[in-house]
ModelCIF file with pLDDT and N, C-alpha, C, O atoms, coordinates in Angstrom:
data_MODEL
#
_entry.id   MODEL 
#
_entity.id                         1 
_entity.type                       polymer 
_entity.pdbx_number_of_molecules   1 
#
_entity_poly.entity_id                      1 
_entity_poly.type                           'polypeptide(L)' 
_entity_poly.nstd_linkage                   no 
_entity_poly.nstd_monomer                   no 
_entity_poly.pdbx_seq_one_letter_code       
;(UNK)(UNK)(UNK)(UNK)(UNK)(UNK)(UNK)(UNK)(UNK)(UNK)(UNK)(UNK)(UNK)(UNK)(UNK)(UNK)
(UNK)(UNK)(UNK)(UNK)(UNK)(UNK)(UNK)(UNK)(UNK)(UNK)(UNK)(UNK)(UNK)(UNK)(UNK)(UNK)
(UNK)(UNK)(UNK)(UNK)(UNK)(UNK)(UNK)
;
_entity_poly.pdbx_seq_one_letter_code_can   XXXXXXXXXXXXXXXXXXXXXXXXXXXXXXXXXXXXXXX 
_entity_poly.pdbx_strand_id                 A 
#
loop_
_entity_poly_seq.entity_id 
_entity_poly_seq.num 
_entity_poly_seq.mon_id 
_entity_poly_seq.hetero 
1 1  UNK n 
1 2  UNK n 
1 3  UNK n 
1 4  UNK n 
1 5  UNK n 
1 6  UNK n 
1 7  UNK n 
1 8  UNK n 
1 9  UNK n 
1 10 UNK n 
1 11 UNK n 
1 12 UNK n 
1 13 UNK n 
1 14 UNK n 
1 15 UNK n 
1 16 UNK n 
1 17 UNK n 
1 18 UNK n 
1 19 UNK n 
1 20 UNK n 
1 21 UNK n 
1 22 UNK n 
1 23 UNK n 
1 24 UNK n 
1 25 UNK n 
1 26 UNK n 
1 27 UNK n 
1 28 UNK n 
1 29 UNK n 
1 30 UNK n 
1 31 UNK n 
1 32 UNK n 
1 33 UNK n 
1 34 UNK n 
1 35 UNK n 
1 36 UNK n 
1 37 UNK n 
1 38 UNK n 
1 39 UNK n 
#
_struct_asym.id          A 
_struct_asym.entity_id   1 
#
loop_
_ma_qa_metric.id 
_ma_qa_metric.mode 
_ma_qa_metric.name 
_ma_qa_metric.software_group_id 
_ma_qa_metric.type 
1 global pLDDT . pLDDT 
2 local  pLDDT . pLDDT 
#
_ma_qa_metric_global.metric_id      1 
_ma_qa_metric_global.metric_value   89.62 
_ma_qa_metric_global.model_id       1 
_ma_qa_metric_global.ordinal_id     1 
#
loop_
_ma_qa_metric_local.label_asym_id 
_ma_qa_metric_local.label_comp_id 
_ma_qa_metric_local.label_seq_id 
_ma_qa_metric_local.metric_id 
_ma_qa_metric_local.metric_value 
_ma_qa_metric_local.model_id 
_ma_qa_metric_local.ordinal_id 
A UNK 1  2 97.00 1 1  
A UNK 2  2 97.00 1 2  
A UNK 3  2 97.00 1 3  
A UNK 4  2 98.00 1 4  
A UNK 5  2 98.00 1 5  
A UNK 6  2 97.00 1 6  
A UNK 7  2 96.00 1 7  
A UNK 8  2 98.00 1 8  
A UNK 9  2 96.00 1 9  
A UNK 10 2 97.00 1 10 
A UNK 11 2 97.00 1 11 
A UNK 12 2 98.00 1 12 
A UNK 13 2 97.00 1 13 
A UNK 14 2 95.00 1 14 
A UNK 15 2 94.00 1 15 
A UNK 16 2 91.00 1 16 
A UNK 17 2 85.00 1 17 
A UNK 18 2 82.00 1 18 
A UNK 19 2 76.00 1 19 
A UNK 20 2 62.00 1 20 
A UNK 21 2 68.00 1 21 
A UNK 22 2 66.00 1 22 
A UNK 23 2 67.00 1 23 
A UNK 24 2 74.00 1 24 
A UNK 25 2 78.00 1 25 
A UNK 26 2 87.00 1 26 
A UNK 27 2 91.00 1 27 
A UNK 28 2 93.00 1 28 
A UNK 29 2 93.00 1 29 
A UNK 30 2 92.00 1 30 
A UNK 31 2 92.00 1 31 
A UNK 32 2 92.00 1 32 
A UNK 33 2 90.00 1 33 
A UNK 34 2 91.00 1 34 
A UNK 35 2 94.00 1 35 
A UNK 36 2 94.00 1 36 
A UNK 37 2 95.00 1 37 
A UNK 38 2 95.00 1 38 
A UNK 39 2 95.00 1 39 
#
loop_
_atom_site.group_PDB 
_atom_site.id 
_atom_site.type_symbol 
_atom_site.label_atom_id 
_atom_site.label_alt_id 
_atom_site.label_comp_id 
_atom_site.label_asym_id 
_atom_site.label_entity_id 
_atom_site.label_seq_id 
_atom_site.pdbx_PDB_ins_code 
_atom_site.Cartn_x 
_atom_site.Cartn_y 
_atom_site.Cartn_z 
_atom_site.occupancy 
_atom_site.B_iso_or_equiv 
_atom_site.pdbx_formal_charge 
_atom_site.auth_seq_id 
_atom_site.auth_comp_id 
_atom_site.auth_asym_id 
_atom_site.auth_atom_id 
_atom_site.pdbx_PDB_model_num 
ATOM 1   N N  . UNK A 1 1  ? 0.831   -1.202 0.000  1.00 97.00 ? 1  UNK A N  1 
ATOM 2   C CA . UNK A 1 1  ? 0.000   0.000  0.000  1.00 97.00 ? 1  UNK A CA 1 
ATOM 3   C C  . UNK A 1 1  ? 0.866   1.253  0.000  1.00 97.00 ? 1  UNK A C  1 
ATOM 4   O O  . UNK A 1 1  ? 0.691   2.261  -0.684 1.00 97.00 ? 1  UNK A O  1 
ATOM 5   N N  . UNK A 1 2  ? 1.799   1.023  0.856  1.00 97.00 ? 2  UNK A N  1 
ATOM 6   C CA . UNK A 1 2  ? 3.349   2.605  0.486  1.00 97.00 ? 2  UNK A CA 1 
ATOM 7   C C  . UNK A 1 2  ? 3.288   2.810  -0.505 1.00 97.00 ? 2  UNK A C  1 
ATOM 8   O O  . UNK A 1 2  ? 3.097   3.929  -0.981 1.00 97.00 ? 2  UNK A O  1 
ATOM 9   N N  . UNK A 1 3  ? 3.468   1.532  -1.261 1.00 97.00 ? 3  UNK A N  1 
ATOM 10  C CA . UNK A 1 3  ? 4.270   1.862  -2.715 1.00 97.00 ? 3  UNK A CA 1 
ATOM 11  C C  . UNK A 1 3  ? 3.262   2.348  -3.660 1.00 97.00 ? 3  UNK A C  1 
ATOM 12  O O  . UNK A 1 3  ? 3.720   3.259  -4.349 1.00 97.00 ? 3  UNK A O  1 
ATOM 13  N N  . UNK A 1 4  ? 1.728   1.973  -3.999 1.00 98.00 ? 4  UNK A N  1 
ATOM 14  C CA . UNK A 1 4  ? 0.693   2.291  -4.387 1.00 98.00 ? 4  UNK A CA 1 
ATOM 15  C C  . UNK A 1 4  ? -0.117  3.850  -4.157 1.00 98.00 ? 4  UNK A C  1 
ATOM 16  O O  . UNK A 1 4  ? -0.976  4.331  -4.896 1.00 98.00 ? 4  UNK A O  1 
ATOM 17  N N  . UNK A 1 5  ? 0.543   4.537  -2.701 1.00 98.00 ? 5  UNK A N  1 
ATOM 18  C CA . UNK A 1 5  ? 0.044   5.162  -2.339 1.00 98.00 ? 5  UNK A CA 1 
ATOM 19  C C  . UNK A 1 5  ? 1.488   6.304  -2.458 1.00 98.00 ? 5  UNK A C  1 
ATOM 20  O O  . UNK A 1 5  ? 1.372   7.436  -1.987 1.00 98.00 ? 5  UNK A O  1 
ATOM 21  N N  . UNK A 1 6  ? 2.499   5.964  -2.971 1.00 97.00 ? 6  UNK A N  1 
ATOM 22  C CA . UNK A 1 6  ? 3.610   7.045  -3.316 1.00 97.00 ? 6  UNK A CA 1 
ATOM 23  C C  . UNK A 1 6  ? 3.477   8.502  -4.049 1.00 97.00 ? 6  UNK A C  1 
ATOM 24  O O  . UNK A 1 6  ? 3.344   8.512  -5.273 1.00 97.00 ? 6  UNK A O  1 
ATOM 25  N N  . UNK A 1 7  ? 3.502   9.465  -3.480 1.00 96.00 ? 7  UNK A N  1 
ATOM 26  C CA . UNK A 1 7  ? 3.354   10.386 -4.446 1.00 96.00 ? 7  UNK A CA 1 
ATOM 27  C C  . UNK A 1 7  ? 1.860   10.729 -4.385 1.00 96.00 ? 7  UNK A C  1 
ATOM 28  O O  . UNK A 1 7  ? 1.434   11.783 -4.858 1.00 96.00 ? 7  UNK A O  1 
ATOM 29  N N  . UNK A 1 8  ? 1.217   9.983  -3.901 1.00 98.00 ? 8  UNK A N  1 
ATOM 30  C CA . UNK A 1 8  ? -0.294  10.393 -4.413 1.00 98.00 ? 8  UNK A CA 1 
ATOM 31  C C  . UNK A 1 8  ? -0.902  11.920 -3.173 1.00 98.00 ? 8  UNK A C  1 
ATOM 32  O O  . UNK A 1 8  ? -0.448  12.416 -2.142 1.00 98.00 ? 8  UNK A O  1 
ATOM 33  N N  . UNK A 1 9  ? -1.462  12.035 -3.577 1.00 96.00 ? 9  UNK A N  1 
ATOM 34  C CA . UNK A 1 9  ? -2.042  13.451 -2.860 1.00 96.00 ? 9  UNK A CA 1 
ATOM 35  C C  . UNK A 1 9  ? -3.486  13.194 -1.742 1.00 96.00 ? 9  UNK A C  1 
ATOM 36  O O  . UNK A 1 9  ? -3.781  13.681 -0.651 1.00 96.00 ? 9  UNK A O  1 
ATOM 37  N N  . UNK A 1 10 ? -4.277  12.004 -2.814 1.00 97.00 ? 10 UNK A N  1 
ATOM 38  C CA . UNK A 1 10 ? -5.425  11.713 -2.512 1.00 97.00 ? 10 UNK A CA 1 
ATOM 39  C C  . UNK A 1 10 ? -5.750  10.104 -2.209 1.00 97.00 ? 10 UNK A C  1 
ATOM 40  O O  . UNK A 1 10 ? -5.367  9.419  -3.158 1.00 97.00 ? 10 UNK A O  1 
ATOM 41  N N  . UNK A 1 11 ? -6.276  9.425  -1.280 1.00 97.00 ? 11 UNK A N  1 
ATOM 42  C CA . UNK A 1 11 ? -6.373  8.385  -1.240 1.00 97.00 ? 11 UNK A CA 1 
ATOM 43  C C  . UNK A 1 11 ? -7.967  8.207  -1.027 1.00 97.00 ? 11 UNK A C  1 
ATOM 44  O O  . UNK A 1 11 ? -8.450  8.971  -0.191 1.00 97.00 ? 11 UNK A O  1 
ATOM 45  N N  . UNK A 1 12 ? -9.008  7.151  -1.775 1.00 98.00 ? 12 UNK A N  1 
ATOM 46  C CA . UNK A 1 12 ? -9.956  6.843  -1.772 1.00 98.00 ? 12 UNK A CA 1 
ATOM 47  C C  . UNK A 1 12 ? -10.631 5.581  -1.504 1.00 98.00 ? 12 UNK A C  1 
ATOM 48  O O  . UNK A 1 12 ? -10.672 4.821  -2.471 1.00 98.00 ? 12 UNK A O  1 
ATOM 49  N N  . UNK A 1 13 ? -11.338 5.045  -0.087 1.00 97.00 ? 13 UNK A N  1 
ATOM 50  C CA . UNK A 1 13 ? -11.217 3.471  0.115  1.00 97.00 ? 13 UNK A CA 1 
ATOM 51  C C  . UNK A 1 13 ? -12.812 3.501  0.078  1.00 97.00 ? 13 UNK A C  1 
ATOM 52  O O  . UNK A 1 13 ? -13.655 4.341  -0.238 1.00 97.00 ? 13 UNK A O  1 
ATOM 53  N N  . UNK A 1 14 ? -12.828 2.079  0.590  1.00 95.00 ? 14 UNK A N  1 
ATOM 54  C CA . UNK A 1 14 ? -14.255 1.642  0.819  1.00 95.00 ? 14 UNK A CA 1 
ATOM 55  C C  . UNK A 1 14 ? -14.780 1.697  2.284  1.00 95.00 ? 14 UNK A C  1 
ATOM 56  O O  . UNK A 1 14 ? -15.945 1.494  2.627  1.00 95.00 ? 14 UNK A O  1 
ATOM 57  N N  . UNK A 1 15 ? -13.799 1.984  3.034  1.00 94.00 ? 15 UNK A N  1 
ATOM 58  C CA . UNK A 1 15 ? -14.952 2.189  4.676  1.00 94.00 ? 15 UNK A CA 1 
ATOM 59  C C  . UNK A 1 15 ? -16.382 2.714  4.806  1.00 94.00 ? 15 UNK A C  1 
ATOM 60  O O  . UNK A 1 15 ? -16.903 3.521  4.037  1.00 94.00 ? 15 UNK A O  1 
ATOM 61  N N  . UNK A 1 16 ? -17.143 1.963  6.246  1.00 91.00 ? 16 UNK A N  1 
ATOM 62  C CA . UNK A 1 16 ? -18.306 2.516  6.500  1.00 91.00 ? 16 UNK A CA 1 
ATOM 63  C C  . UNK A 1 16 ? -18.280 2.909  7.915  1.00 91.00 ? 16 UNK A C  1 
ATOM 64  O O  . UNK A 1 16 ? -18.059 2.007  8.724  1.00 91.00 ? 16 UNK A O  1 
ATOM 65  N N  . UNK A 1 17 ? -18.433 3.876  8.269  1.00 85.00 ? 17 UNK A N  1 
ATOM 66  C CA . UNK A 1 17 ? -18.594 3.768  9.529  1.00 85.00 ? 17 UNK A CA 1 
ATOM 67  C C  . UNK A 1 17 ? -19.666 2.213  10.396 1.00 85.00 ? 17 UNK A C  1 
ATOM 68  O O  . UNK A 1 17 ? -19.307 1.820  11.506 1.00 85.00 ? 17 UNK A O  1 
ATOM 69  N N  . UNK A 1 18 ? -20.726 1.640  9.775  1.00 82.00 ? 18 UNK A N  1 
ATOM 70  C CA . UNK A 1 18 ? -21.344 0.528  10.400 1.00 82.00 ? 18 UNK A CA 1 
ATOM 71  C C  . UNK A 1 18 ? -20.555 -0.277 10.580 1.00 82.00 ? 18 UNK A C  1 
ATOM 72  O O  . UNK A 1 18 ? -20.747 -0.674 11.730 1.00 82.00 ? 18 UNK A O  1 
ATOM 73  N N  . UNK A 1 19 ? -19.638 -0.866 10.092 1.00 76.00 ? 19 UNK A N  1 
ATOM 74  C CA . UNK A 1 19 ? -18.601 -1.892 9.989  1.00 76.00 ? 19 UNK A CA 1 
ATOM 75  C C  . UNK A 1 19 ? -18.291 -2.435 11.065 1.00 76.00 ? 19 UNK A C  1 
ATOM 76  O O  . UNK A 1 19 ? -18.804 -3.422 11.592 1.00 76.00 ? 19 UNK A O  1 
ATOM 77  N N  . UNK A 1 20 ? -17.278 -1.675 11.481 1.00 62.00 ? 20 UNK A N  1 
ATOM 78  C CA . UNK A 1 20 ? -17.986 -2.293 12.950 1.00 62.00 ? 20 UNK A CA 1 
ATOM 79  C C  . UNK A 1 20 ? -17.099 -1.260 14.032 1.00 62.00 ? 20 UNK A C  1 
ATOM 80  O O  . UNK A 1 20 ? -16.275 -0.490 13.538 1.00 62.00 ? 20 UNK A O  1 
ATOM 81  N N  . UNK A 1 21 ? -17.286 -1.283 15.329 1.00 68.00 ? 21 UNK A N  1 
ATOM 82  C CA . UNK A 1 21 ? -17.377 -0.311 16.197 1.00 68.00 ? 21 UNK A CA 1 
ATOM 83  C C  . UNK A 1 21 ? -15.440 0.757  16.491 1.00 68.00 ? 21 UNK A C  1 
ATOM 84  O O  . UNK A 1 21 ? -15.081 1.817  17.003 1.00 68.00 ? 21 UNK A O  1 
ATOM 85  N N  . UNK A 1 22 ? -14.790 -0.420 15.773 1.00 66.00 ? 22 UNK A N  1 
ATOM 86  C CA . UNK A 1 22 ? -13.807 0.915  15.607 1.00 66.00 ? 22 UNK A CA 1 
ATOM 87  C C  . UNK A 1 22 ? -13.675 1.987  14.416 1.00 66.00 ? 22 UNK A C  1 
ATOM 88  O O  . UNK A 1 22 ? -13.071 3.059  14.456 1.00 66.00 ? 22 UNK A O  1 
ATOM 89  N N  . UNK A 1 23 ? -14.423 1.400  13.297 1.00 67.00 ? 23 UNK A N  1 
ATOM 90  C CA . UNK A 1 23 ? -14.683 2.197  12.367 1.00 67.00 ? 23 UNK A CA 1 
ATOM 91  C C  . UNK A 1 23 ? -15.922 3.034  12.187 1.00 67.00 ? 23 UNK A C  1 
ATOM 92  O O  . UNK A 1 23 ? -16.467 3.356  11.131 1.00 67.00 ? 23 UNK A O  1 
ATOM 93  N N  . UNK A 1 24 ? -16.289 3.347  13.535 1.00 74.00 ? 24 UNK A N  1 
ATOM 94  C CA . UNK A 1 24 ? -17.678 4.254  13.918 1.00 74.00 ? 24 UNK A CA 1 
ATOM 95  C C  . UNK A 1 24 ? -17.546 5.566  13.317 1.00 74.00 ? 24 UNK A C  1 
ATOM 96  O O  . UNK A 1 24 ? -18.155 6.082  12.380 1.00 74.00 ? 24 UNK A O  1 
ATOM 97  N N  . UNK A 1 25 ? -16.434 6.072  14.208 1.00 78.00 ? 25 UNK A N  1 
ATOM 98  C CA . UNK A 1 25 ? -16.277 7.538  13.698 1.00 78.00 ? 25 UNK A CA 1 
ATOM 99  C C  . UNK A 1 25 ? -15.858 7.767  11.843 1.00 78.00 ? 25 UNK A C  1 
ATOM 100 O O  . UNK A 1 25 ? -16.004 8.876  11.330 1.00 78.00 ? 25 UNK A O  1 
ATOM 101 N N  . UNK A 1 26 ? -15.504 6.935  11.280 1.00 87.00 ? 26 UNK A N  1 
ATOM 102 C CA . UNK A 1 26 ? -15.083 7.075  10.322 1.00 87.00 ? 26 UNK A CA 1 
ATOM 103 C C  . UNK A 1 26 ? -15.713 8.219  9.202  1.00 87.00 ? 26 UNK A C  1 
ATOM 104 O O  . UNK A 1 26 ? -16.830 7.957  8.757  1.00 87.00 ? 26 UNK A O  1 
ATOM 105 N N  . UNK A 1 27 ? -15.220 9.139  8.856  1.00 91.00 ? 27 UNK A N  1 
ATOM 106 C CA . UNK A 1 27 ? -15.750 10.371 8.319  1.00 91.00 ? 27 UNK A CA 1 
ATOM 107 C C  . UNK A 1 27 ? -15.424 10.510 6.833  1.00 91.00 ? 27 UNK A C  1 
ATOM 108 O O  . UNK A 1 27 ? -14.436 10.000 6.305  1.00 91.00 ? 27 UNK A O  1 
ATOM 109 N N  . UNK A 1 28 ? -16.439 11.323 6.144  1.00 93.00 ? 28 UNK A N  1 
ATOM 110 C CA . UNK A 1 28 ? -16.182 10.863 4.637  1.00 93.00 ? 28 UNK A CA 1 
ATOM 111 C C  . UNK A 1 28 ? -14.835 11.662 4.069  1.00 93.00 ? 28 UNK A C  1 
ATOM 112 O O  . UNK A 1 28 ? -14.306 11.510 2.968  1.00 93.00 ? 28 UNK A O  1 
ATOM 113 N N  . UNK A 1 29 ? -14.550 12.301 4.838  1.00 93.00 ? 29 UNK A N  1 
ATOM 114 C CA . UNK A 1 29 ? -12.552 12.901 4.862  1.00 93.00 ? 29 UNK A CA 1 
ATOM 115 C C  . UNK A 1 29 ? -12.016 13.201 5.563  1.00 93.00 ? 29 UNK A C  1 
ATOM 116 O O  . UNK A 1 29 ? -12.586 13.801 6.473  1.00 93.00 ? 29 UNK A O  1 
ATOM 117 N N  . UNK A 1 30 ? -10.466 12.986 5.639  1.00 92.00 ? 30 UNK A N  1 
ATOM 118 C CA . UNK A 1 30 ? -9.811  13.394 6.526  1.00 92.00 ? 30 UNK A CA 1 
ATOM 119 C C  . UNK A 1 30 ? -8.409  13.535 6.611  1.00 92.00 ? 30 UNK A C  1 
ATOM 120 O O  . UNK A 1 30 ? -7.673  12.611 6.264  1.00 92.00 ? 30 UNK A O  1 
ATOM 121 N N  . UNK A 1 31 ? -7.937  14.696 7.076  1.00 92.00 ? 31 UNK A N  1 
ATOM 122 C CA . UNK A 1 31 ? -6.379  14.016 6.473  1.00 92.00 ? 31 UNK A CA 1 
ATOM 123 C C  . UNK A 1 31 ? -5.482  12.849 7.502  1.00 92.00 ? 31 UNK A C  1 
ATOM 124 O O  . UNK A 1 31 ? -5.411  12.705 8.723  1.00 92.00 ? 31 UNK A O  1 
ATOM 125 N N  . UNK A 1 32 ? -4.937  12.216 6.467  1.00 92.00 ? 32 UNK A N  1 
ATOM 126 C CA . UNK A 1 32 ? -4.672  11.137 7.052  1.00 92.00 ? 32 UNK A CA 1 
ATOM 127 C C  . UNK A 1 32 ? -2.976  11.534 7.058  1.00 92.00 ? 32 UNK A C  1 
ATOM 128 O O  . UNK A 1 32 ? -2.398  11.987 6.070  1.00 92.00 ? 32 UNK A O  1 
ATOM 129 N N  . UNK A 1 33 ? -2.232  11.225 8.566  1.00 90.00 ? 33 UNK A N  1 
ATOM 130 C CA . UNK A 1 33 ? -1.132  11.761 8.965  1.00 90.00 ? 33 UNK A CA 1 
ATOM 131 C C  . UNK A 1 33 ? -0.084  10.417 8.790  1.00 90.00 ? 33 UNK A C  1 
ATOM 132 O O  . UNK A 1 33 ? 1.119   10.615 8.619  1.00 90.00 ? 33 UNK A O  1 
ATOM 133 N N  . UNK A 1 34 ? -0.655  9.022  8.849  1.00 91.00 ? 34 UNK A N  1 
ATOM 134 C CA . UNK A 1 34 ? 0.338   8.380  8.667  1.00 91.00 ? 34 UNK A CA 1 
ATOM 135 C C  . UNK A 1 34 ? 1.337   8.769  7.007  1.00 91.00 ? 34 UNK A C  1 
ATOM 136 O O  . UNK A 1 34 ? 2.547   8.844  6.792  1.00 91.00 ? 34 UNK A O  1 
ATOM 137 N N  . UNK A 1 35 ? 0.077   8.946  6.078  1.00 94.00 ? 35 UNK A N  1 
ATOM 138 C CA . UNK A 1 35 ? 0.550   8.943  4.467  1.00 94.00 ? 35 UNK A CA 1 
ATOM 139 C C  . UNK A 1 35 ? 0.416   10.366 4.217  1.00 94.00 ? 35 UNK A C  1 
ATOM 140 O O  . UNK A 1 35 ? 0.845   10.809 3.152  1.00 94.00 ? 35 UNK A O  1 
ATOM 141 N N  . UNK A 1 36 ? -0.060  11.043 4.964  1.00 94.00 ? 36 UNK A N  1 
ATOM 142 C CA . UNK A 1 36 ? 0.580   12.461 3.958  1.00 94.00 ? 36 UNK A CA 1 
ATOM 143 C C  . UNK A 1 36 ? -0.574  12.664 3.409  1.00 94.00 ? 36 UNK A C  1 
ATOM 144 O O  . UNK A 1 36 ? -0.393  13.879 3.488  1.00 94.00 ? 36 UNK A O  1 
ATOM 145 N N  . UNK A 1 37 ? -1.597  12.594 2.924  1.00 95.00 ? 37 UNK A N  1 
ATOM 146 C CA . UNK A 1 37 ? -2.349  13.247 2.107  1.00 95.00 ? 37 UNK A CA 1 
ATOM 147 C C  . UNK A 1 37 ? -3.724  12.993 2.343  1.00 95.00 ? 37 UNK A C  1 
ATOM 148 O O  . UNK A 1 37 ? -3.807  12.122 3.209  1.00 95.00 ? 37 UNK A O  1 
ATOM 149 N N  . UNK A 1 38 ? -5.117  13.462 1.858  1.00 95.00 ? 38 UNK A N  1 
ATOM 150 C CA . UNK A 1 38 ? -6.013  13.896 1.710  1.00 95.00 ? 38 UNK A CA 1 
ATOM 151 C C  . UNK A 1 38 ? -7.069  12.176 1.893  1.00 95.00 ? 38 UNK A C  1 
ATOM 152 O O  . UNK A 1 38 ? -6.962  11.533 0.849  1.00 95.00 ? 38 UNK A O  1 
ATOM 153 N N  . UNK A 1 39 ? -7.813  11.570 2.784  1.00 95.00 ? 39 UNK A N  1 
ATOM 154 C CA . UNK A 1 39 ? -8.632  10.333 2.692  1.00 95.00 ? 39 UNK A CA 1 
ATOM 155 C C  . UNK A 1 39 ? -9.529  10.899 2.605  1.00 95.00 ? 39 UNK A C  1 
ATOM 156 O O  . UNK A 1 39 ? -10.612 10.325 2.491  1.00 95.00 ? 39 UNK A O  1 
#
């Protein structure tokens, strides 16, 4: 996923927040600090 996600600015997945209870808060963006750029 590093290597896929190199360079990129923007990353776009499939999460739901229902999924299940650690992915509650999950918000339709955010910046994401591990990779640098825009989820």
């Amino acid at each position: 996923l590093g290597r896929a996600l190199a360079g990129a600015a923007g990353w776009i997945t499939g999460l739901r927040a229902e999924q299940s209870a650690f992915r509650a808060a999950v918000p339709l963006a955010i910046h994401d600090e591990g990779y640098g750029l825009i989820k």
